[in-house]
N, C-alpha and C. Protein backbone atom coordinates (compact mmCIF):
# COMPACT_ATOMS: atom_id res chain seq x y z
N UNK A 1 16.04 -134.21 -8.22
CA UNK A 1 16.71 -133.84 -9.44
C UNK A 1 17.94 -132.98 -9.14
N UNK A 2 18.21 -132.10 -8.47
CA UNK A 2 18.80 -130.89 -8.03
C UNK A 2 20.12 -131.83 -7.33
N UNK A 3 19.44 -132.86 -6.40
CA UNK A 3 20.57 -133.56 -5.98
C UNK A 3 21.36 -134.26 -6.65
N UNK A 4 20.92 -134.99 -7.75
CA UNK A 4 21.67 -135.61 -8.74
C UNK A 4 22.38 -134.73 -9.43
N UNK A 5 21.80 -133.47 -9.98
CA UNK A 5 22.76 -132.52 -10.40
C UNK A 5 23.87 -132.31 -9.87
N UNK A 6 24.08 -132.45 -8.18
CA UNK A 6 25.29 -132.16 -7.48
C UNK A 6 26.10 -132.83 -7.16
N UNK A 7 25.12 -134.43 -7.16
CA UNK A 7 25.93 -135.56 -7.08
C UNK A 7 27.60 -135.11 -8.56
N UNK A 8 26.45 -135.19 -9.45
CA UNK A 8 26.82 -135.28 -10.86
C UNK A 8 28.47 -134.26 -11.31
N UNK A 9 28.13 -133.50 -10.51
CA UNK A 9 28.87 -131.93 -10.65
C UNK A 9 30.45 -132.55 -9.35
N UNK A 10 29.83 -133.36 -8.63
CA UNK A 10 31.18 -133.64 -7.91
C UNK A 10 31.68 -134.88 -8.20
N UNK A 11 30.96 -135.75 -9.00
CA UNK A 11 31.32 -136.94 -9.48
C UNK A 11 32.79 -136.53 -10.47
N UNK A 12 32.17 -135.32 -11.15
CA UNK A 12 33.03 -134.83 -12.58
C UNK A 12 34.34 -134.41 -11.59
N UNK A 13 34.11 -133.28 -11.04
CA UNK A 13 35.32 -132.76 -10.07
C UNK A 13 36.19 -133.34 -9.41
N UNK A 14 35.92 -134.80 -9.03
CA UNK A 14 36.82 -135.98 -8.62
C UNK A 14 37.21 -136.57 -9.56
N UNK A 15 36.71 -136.79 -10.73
CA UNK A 15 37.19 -137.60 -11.75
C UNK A 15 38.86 -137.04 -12.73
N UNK A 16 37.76 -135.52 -12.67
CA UNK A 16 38.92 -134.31 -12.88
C UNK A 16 40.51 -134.56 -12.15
N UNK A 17 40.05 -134.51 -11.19
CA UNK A 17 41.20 -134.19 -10.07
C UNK A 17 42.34 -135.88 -9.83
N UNK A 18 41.70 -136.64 -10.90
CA UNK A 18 42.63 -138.28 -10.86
C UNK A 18 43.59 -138.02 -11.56
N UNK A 19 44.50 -138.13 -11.75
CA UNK A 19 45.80 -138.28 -12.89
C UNK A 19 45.49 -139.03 -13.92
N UNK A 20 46.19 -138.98 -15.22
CA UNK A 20 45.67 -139.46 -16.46
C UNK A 20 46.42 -140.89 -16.39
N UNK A 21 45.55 -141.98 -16.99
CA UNK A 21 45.83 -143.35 -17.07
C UNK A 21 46.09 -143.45 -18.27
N UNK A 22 47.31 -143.56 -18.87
CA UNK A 22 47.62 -143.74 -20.33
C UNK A 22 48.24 -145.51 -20.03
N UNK A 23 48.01 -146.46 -21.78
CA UNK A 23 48.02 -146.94 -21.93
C UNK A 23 49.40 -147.84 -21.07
N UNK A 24 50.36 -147.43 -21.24
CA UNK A 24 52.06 -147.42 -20.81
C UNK A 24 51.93 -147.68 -19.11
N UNK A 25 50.84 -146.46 -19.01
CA UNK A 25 50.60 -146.40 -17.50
C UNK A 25 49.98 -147.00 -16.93
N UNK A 26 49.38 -148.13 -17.36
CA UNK A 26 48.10 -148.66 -16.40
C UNK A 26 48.68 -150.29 -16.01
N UNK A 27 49.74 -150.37 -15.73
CA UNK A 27 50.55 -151.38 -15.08
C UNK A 27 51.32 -151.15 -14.02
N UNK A 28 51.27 -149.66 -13.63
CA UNK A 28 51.62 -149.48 -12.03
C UNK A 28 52.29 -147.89 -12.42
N UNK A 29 52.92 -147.39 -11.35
CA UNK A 29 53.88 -146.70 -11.50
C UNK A 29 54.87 -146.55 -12.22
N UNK A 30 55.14 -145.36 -13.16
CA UNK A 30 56.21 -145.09 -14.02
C UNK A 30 58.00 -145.69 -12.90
N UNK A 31 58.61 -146.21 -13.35
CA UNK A 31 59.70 -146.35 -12.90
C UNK A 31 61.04 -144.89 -13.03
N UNK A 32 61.36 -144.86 -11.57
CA UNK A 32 62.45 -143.52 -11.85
C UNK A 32 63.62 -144.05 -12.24
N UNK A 33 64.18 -142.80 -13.03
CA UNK A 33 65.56 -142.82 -13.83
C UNK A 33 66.54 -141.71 -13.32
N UNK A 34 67.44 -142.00 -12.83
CA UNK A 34 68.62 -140.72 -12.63
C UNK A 34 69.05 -140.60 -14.18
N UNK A 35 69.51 -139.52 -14.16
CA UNK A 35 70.31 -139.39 -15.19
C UNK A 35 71.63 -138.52 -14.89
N UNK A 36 72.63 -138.98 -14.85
CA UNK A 36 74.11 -138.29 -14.32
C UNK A 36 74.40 -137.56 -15.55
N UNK A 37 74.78 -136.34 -15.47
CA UNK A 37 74.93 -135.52 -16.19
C UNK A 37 76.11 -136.03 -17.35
N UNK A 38 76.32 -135.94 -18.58
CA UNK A 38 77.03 -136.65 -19.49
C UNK A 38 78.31 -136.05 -19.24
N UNK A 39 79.39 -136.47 -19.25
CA UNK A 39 80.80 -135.81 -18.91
C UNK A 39 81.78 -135.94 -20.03
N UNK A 40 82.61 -134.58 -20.40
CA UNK A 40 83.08 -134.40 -21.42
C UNK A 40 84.64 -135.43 -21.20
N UNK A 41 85.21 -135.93 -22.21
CA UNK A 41 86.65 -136.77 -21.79
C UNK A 41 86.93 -136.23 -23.42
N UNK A 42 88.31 -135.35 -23.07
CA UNK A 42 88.77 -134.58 -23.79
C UNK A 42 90.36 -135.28 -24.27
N UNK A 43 90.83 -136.67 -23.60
CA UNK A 43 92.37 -137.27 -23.49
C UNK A 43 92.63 -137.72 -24.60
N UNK A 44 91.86 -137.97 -25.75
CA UNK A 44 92.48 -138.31 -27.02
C UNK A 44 92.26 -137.32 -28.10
N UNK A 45 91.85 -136.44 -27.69
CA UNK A 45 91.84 -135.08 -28.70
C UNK A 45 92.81 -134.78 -29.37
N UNK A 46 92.79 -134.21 -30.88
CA UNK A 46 93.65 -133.51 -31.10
C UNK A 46 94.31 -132.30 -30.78
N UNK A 47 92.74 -131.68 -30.73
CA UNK A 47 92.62 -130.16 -30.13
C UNK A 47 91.62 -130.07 -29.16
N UNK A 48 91.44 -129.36 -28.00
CA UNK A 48 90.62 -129.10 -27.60
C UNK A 48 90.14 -127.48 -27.80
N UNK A 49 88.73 -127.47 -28.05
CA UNK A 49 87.90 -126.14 -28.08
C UNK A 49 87.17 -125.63 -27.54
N UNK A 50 87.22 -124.06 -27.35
CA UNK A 50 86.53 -123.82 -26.39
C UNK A 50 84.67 -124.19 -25.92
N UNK A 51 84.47 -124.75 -27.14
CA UNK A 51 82.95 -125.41 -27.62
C UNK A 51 82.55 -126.52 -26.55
N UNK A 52 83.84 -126.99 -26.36
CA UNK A 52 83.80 -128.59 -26.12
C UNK A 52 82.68 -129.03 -25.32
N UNK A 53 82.51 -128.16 -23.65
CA UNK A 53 81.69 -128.38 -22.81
C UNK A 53 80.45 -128.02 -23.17
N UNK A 54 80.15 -127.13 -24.27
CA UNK A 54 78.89 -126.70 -24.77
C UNK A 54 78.28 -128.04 -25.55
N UNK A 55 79.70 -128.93 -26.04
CA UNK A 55 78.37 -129.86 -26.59
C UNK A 55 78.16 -130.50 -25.72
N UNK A 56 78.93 -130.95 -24.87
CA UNK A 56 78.12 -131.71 -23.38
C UNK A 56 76.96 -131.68 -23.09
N UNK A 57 76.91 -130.19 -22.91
CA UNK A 57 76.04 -129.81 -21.86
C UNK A 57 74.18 -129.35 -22.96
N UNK A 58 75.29 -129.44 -24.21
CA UNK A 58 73.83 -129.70 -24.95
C UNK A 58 72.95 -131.73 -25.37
N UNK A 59 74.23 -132.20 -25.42
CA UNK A 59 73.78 -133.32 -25.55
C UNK A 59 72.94 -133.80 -24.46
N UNK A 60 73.54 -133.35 -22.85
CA UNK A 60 73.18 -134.16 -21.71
C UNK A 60 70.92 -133.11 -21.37
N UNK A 61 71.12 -132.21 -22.16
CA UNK A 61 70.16 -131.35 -22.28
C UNK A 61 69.11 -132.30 -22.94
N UNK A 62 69.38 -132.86 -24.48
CA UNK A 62 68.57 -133.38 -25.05
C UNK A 62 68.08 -134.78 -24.19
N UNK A 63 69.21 -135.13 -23.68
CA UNK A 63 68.97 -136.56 -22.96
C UNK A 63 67.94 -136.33 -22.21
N UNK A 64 67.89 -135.29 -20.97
CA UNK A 64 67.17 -135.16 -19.85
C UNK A 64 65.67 -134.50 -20.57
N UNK A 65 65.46 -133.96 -21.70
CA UNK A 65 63.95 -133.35 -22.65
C UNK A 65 63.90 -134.49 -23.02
N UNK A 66 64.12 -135.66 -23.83
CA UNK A 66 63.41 -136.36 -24.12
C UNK A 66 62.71 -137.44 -22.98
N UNK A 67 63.71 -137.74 -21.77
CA UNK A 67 63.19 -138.71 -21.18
C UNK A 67 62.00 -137.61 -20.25
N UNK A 68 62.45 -136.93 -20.15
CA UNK A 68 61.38 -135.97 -18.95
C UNK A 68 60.21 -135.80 -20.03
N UNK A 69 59.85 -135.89 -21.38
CA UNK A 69 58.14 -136.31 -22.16
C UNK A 69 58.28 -137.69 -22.11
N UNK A 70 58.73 -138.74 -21.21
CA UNK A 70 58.75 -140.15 -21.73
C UNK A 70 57.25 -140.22 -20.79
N UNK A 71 56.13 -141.17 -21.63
CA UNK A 71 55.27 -141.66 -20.57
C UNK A 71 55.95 -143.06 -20.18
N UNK A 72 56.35 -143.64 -20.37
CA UNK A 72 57.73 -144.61 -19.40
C UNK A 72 57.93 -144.51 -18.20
N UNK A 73 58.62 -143.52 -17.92
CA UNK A 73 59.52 -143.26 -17.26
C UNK A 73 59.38 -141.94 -15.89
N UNK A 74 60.01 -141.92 -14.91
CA UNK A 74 59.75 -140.44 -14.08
C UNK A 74 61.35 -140.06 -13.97
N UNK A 75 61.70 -139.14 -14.58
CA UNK A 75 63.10 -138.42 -14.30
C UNK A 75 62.83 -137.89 -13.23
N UNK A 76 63.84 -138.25 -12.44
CA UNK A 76 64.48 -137.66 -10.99
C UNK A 76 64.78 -136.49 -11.14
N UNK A 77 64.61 -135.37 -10.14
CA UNK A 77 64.90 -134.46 -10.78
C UNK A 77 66.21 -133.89 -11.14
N UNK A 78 67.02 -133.17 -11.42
CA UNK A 78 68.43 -133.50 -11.59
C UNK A 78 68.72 -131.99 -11.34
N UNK A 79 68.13 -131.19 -9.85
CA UNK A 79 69.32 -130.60 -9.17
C UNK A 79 69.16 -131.14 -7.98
N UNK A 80 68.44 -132.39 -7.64
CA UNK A 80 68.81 -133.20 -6.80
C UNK A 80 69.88 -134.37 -6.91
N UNK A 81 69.84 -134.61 -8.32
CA UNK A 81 70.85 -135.96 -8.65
C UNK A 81 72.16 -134.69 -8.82
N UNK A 82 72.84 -133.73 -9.28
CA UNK A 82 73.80 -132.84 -8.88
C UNK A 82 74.00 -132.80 -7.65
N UNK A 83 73.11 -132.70 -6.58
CA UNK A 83 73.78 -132.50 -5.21
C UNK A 83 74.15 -133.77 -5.12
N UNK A 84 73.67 -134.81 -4.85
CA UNK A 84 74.26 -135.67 -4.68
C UNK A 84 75.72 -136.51 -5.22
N UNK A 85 75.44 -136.04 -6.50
CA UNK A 85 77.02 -136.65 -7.39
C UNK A 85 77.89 -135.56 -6.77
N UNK A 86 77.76 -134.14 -6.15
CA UNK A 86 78.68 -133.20 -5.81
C UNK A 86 79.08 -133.75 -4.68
N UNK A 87 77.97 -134.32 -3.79
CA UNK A 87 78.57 -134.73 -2.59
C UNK A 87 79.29 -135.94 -2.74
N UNK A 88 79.09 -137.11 -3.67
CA UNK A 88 79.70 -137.93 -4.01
C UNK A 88 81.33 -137.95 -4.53
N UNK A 89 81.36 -136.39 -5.01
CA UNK A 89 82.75 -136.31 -5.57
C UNK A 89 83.48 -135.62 -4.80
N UNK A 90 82.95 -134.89 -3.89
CA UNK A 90 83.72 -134.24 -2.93
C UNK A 90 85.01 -134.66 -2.31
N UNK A 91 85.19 -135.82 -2.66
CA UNK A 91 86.73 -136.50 -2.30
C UNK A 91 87.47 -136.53 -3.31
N UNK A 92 87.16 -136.19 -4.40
CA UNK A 92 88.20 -135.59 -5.27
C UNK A 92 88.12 -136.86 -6.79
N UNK A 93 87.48 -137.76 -6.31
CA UNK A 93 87.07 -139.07 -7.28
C UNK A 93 85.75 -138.88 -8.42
N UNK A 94 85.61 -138.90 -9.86
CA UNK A 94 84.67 -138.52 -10.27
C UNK A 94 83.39 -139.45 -10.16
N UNK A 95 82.16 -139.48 -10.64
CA UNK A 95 81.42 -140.22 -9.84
C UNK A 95 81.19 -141.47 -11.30
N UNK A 96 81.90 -143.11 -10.70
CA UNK A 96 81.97 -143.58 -11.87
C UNK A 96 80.76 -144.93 -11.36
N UNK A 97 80.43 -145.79 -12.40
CA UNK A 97 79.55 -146.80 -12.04
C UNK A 97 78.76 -146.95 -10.75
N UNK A 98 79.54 -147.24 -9.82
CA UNK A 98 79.28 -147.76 -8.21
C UNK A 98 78.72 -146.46 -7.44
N UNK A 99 79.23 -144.94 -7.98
CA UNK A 99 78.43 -143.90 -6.87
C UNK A 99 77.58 -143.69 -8.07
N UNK A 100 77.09 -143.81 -9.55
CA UNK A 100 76.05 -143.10 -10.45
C UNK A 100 75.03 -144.51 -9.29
N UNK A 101 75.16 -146.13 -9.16
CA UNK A 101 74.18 -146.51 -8.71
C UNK A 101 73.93 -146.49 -7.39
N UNK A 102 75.01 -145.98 -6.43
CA UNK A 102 74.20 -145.15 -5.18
C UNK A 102 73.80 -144.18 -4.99
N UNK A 103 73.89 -143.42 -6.06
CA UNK A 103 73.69 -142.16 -6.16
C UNK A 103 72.16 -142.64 -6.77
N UNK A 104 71.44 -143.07 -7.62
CA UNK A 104 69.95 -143.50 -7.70
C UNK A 104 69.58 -144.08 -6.61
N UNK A 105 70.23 -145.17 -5.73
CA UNK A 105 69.45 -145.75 -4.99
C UNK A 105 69.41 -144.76 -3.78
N UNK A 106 69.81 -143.98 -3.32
CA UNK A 106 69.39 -142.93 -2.54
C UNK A 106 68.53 -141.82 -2.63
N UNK A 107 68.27 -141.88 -4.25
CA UNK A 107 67.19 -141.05 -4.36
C UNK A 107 65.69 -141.62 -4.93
N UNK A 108 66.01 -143.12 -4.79
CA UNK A 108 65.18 -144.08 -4.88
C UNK A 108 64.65 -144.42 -6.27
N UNK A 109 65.48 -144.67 -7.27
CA UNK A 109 65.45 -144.65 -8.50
C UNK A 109 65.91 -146.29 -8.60
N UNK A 110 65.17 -146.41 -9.52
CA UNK A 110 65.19 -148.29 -9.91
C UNK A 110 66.69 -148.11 -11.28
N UNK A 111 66.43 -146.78 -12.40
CA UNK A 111 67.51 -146.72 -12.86
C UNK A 111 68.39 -145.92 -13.21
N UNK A 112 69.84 -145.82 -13.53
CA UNK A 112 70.33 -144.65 -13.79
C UNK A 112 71.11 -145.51 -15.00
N UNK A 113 71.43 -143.51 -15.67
CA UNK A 113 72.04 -143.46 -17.03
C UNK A 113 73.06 -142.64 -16.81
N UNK A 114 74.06 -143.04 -17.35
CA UNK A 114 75.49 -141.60 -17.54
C UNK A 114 76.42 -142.50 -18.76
N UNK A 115 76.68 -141.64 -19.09
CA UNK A 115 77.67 -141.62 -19.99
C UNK A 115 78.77 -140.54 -20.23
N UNK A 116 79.74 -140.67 -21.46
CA UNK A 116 80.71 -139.57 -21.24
C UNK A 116 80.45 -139.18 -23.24
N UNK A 117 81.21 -137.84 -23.72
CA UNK A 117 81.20 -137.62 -25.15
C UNK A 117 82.83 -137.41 -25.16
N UNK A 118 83.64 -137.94 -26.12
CA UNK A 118 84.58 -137.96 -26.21
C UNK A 118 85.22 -137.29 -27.81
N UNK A 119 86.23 -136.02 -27.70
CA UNK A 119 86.44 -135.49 -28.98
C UNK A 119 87.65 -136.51 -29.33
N UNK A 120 87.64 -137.14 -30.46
CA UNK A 120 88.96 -137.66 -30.96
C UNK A 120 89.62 -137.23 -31.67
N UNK A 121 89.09 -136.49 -32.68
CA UNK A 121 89.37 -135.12 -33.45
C UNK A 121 88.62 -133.77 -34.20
N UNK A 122 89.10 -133.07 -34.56
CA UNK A 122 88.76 -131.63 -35.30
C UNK A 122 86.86 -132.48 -35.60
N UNK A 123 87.13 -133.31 -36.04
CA UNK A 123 85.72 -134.07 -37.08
C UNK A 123 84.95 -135.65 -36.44
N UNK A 124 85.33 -135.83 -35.12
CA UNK A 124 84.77 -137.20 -34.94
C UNK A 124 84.78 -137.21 -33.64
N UNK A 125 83.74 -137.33 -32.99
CA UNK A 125 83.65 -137.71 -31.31
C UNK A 125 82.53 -138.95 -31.36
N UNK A 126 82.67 -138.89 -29.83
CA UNK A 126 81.99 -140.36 -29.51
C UNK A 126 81.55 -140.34 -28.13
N UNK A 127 80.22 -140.61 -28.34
CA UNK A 127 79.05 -140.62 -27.21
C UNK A 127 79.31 -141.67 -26.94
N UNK A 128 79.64 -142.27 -25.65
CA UNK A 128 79.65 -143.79 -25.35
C UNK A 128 78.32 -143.54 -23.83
N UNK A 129 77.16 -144.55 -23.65
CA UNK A 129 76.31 -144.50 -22.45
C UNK A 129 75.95 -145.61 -22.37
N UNK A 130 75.34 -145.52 -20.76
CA UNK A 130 75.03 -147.10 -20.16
C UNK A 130 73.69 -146.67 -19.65
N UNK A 131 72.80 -147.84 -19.50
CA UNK A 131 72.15 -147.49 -18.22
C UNK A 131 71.87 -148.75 -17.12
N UNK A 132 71.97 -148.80 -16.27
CA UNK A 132 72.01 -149.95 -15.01
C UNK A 132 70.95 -150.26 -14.64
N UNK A 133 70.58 -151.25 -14.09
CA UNK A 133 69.18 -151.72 -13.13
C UNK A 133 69.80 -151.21 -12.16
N UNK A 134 69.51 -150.38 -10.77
CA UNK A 134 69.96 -150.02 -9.44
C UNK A 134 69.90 -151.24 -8.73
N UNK A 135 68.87 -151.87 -8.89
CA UNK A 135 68.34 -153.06 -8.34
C UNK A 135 69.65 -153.79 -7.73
N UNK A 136 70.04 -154.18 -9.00
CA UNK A 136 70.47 -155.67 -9.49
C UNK A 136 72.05 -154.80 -9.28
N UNK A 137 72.06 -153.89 -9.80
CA UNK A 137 73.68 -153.33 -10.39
C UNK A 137 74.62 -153.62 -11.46
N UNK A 138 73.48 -153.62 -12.40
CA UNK A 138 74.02 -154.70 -13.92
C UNK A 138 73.80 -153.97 -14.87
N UNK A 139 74.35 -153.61 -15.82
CA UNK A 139 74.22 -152.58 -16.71
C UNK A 139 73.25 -153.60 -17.55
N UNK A 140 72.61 -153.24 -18.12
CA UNK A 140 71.52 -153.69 -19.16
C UNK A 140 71.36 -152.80 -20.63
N UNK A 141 72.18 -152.18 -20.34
CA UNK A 141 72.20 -151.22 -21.89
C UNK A 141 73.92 -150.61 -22.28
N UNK A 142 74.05 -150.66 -23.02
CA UNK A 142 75.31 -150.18 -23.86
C UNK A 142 75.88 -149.38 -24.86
N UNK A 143 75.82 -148.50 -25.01
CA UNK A 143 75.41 -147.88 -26.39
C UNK A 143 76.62 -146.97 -26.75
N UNK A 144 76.94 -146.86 -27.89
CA UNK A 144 78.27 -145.93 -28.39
C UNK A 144 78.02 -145.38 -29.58
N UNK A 145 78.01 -144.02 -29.88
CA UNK A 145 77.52 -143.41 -30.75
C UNK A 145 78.76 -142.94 -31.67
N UNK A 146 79.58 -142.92 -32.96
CA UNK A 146 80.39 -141.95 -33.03
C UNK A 146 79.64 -140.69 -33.72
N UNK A 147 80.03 -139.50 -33.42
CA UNK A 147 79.15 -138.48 -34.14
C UNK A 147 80.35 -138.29 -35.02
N UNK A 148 80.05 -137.68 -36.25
CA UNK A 148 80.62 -136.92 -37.44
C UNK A 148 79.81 -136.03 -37.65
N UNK A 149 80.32 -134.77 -38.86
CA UNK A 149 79.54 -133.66 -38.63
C UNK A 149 79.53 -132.69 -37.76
N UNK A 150 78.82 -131.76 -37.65
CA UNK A 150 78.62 -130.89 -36.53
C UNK A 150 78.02 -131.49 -35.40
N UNK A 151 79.40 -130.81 -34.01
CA UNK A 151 78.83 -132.05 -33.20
C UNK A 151 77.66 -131.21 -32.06
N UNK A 152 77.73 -129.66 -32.09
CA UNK A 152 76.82 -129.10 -32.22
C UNK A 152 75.21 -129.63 -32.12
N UNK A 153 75.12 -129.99 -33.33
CA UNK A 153 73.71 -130.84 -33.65
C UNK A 153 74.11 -132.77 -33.53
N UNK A 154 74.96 -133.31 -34.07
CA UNK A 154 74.99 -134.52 -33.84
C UNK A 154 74.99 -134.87 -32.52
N UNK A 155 75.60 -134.37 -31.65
CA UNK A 155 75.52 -135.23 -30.03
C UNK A 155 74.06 -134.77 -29.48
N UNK A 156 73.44 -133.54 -29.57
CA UNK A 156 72.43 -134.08 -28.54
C UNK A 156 71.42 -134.88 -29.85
N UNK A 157 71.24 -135.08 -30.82
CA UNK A 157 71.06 -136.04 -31.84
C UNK A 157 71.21 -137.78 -31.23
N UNK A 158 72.43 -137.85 -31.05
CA UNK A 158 72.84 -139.05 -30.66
C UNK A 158 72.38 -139.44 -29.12
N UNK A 159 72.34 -138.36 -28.03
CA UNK A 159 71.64 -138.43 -26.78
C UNK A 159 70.16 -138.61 -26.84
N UNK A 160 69.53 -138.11 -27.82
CA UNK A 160 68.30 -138.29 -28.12
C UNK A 160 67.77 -139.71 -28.30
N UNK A 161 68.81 -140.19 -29.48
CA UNK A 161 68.59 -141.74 -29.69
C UNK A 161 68.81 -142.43 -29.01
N UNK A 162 70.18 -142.32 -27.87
CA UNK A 162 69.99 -143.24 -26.50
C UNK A 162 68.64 -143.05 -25.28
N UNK A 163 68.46 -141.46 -25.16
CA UNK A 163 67.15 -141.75 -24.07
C UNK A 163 66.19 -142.66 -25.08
N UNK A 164 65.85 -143.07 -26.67
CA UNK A 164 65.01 -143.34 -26.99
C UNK A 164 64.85 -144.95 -26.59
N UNK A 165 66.11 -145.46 -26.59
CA UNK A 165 66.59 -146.84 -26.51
C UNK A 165 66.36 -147.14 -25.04
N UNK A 166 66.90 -146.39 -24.29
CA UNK A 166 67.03 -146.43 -22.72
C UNK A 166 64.78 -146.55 -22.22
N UNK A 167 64.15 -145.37 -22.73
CA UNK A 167 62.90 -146.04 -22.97
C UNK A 167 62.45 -147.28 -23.09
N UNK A 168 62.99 -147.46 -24.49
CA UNK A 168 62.39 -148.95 -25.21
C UNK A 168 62.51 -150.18 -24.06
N UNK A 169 63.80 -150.26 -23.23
CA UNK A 169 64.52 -151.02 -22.53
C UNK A 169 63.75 -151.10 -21.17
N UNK A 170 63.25 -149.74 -20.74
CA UNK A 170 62.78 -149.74 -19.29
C UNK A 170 60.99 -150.65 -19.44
N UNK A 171 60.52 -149.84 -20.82
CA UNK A 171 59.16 -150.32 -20.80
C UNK A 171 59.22 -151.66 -21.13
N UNK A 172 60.26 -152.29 -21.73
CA UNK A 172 60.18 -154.08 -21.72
C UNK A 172 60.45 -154.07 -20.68
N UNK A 173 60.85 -153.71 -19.60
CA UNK A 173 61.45 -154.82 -18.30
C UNK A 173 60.00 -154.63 -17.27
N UNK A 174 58.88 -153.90 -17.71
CA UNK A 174 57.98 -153.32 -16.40
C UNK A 174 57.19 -154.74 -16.54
């Protein structure tokens, strides 16, 4: 009896110690995603403000929180995908299509996402994002957001709705 108790007691403790099999998950491994930090393009502005990079850097925020709760997906971590786009740009070139997908396939990511937010004026910008198969090197997603409103709250709004899409997209292709 005593032994079965211990059997029993380490049966649980291994079972414990497995990672959780959710539904999404039980067809293999989550597939990794870079995500290149979203980059501000300020050339058709009317004005530029001192805000500007704050909504960037809030939009590219929401992007990387929603996909990092995706059960989908495994975000890379992204002060590793920074070193690498730093080392990538280090020649003075920003990091466009061809280094965002060597820049995943070196950190062994099946896909990456980047995009840019663009102010056009006082009242209207525009999230434009992609995301690529690394694989293949084919963009498979497209997406262009214009925000109106406060862009404050509308862009990482609009980043939100692309990681949601960029999801939808990865879990059809598994």
């Amino acid at each position: 009896m005593r032994a079965t108790a211990v059997a029993l007691v380490l049966l649980l403790l291994l079972v414990d110690t497995l990672p959780p099999r959710l539904g999404a998950q039980g067809a293999g491994p989550r597939p990794a995603i870079v995500v290149v930090n979203l980059r501000f393009d300020g050339e058709h502005a009317n004005v530029l403000g001192p805000g500007d990079t704050a909504v960037v850097a809030a939009a590219t925020s929401k992007l990387l929180a929603t996909l990092r709760s995706s059960e989908l997906v495994t975000l890379v971590d992204s002060s590793a995908v920074a070193v690498a786009v730093a080392a990538a740009e280090a020649g003075g070139n920003t990091c466009g299509n061809e280094c965002a997908l060597a820049v995943a396939r070196r950190l062994g990511a099946r896909w990456v996402a980047k995009g840019t937010i663009s102010n056009l004026s006082n009242l209207v910008w525009l999230l434009t994002a992609e995301l690529f198969d690394a694989t293949s090197g084919k963009p498979v997603l497209a997406d262009s957001y214009e925000i109106k409103g406060d862009a404050r709250i509308m862009a990482p709004a609009g980043a939100h709705v692309f990681a949601q899409r960029v999801e939808k997209t990865i879990g059809g292709a598994r």
